[in-house]
N, C-alpha and C. Protein backbone atom coordinates (compact mmCIF):
# COMPACT_ATOMS: atom_id res chain seq x y z
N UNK A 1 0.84 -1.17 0.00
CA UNK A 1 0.00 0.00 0.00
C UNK A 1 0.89 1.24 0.00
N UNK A 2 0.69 2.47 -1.24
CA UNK A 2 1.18 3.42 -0.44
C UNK A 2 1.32 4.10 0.13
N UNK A 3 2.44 4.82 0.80
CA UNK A 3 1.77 5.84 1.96
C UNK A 3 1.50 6.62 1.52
N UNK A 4 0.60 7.35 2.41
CA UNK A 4 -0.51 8.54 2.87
C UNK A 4 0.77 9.30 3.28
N UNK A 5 -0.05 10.73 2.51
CA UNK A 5 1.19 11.85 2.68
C UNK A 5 -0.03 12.83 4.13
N UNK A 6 0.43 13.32 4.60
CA UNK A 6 -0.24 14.05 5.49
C UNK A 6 -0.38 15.52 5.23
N UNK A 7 -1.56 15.93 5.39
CA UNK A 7 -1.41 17.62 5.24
C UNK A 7 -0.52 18.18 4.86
N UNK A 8 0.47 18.65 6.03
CA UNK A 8 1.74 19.54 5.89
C UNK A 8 2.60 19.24 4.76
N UNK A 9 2.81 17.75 4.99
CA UNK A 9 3.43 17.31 3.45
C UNK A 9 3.32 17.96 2.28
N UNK A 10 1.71 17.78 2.15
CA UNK A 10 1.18 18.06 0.77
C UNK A 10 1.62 19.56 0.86
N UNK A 11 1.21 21.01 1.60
CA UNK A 11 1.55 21.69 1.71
C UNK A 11 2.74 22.09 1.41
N UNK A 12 3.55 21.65 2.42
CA UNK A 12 5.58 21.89 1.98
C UNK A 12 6.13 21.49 0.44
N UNK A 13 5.26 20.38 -0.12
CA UNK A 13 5.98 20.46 -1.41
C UNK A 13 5.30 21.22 -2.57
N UNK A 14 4.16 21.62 -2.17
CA UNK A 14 3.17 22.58 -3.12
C UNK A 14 3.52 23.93 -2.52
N UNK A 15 4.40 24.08 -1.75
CA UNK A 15 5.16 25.42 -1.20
C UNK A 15 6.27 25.80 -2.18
N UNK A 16 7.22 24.59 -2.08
CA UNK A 16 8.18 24.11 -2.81
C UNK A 16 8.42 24.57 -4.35
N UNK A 17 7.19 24.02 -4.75
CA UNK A 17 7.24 24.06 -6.28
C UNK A 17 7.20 25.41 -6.60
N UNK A 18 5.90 26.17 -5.86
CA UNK A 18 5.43 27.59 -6.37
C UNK A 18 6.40 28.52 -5.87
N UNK A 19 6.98 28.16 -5.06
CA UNK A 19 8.37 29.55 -4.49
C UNK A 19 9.41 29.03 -5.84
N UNK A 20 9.75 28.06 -6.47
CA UNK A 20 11.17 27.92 -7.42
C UNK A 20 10.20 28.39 -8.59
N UNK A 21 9.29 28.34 -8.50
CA UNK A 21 8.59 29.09 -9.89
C UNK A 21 8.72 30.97 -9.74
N UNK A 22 7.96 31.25 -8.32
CA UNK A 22 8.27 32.40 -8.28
C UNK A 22 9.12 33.35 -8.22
N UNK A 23 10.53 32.46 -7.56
CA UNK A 23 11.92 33.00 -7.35
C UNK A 23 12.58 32.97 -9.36
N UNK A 24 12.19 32.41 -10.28
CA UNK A 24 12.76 32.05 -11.29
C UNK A 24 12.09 32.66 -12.15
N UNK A 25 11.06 33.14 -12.28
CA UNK A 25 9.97 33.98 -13.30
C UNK A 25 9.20 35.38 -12.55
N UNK A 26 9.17 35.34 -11.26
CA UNK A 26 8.49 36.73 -10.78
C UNK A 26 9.47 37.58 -10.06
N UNK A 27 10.57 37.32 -9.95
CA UNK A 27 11.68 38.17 -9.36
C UNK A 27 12.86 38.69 -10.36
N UNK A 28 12.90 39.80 -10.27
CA UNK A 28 14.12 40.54 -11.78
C UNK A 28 15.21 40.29 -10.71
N UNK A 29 15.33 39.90 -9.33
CA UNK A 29 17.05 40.53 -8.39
C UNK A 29 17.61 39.48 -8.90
N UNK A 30 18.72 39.71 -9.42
CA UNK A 30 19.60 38.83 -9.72
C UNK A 30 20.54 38.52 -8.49
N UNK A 31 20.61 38.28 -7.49
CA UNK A 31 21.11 37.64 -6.37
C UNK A 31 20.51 36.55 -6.45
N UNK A 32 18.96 36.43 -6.83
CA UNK A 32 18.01 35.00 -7.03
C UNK A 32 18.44 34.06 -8.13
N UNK A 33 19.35 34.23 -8.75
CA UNK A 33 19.21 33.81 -10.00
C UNK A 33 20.37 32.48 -9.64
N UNK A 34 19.99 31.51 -10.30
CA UNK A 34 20.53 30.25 -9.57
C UNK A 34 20.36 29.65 -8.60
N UNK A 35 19.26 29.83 -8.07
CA UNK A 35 19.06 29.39 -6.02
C UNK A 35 18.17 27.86 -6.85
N UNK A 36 18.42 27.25 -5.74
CA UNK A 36 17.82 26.01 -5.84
C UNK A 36 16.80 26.35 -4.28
N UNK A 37 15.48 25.34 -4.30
CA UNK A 37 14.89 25.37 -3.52
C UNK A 37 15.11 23.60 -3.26
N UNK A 38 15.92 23.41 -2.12
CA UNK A 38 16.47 21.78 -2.31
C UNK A 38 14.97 20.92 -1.21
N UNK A 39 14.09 22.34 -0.09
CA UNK A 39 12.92 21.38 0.84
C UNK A 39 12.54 22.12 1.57
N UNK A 40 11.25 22.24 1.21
CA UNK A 40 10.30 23.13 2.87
C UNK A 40 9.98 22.05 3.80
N UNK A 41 9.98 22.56 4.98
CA UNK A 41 9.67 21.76 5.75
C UNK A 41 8.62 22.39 6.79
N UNK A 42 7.71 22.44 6.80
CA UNK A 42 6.15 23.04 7.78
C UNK A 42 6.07 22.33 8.82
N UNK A 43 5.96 22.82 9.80
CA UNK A 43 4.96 22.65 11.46
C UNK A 43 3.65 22.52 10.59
N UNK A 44 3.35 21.38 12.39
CA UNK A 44 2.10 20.69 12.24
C UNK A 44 1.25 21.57 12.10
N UNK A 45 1.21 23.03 12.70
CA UNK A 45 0.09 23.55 12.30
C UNK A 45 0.30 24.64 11.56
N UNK A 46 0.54 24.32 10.28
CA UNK A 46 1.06 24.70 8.84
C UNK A 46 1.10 26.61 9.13
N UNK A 47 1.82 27.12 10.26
CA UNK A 47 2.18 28.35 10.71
C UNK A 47 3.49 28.74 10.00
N UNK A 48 4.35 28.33 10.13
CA UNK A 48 5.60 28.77 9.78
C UNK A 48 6.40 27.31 8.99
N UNK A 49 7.09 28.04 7.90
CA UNK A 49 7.72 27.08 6.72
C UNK A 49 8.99 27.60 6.78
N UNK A 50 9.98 26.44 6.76
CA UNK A 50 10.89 26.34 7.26
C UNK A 50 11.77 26.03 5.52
N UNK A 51 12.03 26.75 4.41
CA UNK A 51 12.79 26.70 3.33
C UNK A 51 14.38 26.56 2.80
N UNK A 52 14.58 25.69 2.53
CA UNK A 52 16.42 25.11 2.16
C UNK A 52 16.60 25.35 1.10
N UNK A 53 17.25 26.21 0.81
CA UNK A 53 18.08 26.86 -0.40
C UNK A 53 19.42 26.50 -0.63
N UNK A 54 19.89 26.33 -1.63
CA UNK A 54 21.40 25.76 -2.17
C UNK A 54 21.15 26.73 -3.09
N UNK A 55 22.62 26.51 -4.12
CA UNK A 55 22.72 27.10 -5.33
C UNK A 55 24.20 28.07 -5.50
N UNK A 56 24.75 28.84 -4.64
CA UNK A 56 24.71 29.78 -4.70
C UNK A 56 26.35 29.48 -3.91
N UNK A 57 27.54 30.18 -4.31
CA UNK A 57 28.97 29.74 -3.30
C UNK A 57 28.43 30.46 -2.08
N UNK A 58 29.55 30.15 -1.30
CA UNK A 58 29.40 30.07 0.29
C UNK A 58 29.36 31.32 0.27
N UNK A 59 30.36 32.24 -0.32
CA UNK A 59 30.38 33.72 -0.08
C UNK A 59 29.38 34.82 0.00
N UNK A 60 28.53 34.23 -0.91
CA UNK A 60 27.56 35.21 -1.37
C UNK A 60 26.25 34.50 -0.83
N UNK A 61 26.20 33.56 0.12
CA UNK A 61 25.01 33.01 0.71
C UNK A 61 24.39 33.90 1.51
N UNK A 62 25.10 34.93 2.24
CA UNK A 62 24.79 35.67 3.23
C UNK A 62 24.01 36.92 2.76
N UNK A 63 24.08 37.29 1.57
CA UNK A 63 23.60 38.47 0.77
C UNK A 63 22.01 37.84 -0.16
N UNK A 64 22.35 36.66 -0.37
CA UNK A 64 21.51 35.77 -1.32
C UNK A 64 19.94 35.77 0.20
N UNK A 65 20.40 34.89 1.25
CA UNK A 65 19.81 35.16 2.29
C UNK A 65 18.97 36.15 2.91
N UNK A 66 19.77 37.40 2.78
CA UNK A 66 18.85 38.62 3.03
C UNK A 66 18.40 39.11 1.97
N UNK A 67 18.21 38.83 1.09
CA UNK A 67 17.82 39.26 -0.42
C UNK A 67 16.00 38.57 -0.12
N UNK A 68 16.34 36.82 0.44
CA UNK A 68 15.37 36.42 0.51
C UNK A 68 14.31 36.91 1.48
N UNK A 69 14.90 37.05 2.57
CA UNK A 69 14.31 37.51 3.93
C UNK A 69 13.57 39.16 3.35
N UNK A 70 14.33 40.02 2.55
CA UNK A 70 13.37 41.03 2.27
C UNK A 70 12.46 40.53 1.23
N UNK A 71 12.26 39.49 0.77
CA UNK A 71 11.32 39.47 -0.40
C UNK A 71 10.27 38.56 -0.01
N UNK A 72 10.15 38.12 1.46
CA UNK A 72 9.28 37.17 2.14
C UNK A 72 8.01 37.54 1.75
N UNK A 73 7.70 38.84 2.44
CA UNK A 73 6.55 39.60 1.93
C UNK A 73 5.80 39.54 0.76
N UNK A 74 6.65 39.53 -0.24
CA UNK A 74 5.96 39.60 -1.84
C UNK A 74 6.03 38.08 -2.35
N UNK A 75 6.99 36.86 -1.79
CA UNK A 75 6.58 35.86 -1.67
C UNK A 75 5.57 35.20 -1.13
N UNK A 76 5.48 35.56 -0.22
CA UNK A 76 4.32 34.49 0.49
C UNK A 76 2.86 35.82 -0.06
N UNK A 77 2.80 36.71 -0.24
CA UNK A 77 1.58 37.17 -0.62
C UNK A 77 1.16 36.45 -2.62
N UNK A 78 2.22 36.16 -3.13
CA UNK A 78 2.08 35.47 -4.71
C UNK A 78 1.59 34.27 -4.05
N UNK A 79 2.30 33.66 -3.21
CA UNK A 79 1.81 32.27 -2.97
C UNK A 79 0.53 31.84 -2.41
N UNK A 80 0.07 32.88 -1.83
CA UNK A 80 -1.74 33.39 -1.29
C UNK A 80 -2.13 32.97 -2.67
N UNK A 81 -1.65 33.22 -3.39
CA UNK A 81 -2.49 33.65 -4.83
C UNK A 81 -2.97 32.56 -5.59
N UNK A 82 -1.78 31.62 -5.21
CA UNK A 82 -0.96 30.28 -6.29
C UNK A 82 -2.22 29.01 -5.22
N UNK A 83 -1.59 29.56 -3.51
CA UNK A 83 -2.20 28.04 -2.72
C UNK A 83 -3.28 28.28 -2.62
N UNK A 84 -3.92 26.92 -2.56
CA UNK A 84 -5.61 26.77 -1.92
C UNK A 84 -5.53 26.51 -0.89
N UNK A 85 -5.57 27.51 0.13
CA UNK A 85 -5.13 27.25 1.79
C UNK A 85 -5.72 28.51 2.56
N UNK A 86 -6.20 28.24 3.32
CA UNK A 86 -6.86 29.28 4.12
C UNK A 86 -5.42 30.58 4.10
N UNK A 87 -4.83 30.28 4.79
CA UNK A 87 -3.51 31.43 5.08
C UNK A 87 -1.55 30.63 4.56
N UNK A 88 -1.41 31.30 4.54
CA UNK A 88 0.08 31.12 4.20
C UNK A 88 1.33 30.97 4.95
N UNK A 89 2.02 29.97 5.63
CA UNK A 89 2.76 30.22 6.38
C UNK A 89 3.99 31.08 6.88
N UNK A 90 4.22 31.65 7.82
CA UNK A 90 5.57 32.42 7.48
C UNK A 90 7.01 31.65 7.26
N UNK A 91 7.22 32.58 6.17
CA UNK A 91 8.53 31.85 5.89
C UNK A 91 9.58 31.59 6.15
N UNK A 92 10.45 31.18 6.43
CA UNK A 92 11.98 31.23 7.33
C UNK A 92 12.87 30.39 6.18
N UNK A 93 13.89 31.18 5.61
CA UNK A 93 14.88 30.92 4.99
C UNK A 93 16.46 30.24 4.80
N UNK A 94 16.59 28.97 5.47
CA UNK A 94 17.94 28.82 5.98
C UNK A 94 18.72 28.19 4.43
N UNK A 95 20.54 28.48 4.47
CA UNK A 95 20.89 27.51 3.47
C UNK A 95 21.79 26.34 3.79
N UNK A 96 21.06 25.55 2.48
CA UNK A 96 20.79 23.90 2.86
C UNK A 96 22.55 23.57 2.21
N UNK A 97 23.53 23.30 3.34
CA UNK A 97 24.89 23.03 3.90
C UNK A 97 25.24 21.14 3.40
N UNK A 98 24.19 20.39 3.12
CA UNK A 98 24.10 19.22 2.63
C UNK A 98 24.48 18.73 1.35
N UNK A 99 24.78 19.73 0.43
CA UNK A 99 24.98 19.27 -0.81
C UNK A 99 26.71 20.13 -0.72
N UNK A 100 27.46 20.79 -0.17
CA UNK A 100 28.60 20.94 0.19
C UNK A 100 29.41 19.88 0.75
N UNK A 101 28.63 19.51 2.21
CA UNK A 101 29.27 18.59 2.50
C UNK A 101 28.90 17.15 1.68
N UNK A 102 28.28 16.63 0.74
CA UNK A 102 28.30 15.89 0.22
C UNK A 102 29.35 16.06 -0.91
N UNK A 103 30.13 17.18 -1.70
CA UNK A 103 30.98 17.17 -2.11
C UNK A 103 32.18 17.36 -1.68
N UNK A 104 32.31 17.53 -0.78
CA UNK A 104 33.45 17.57 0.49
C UNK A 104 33.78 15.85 0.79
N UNK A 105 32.49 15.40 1.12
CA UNK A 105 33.08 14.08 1.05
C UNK A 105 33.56 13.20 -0.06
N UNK A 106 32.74 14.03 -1.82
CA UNK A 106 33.19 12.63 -2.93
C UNK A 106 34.31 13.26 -3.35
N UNK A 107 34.97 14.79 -2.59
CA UNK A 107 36.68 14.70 -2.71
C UNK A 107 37.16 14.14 -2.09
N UNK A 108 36.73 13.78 -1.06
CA UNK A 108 37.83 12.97 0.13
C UNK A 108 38.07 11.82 -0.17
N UNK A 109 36.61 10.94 -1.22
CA UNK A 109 37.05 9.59 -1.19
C UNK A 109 37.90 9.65 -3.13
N UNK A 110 37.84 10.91 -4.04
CA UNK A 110 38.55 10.62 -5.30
C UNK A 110 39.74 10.76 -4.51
N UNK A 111 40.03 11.06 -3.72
CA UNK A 111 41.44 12.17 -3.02
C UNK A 111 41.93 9.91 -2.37
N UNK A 112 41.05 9.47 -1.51
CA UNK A 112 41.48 8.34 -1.27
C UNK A 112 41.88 7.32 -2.40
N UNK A 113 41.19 7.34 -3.33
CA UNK A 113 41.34 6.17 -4.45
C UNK A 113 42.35 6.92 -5.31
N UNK A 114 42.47 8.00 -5.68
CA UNK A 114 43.87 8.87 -6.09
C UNK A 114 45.15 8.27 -5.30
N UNK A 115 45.44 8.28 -4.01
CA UNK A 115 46.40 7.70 -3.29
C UNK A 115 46.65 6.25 -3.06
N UNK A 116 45.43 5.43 -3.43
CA UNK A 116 45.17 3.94 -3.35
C UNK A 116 46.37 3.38 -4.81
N UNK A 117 46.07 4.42 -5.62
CA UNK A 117 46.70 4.08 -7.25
C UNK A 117 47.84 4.05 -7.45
């Protein structure tokens, strides 16, 4: 059988989709340009959304970040627009550090089999 997705679920990835649409076609700042939206993640009581962003070098994450944080506003009011949901959660922006260290590690192991040779 498969599983049953639960509310929030459905929510966080229909969050998901419509913010990489909106960040990629309704925003001219080019600080946005390249962001990946890699996972929302919502509280049970679909209040506040919790968004993982990649894309972007380490340097300029911090500017990319507040770029997002001022554009919360005009995000989550498009996404009023987009969801069928009573209200919209607030958004919270962190960046998603998982796909770094996942290449951090497949140097460590070419870097091992390089020295194995």
């Amino acid at each position: 059988m498969p599983r049953e997705f639960n509310r929030a679920e459905r929510v966080a990835y229909q969050i998901q989709r419509e913010l990489a649409v909106l960040i990629t076609k309704e925003t001219s700042d080019p600080r946005l340009r390249g962001l990946t939206i890699s996972e929302v993640k919502i509280n049970s009581d679909l209040t506040e959304a919790t968004v993982y962003v990649t894309g972007k070098e380490a340097a300029k994450i911090e500017e990319t970040l507040a770029t997002l944080w001022r554009a919360a506003g005009f995000l989550r009011k498009n996404l009023a627009r987009r969801l069928n949901a009573r209200g919209v959660p607030k958004l919270k922006f962190v960046y998603d550090r998982s796909f770094d260290q996942a290449a951090q590690l497949l140097a460590l192991i070419d870097d091992a089999v390089i020295s194995e040779e």
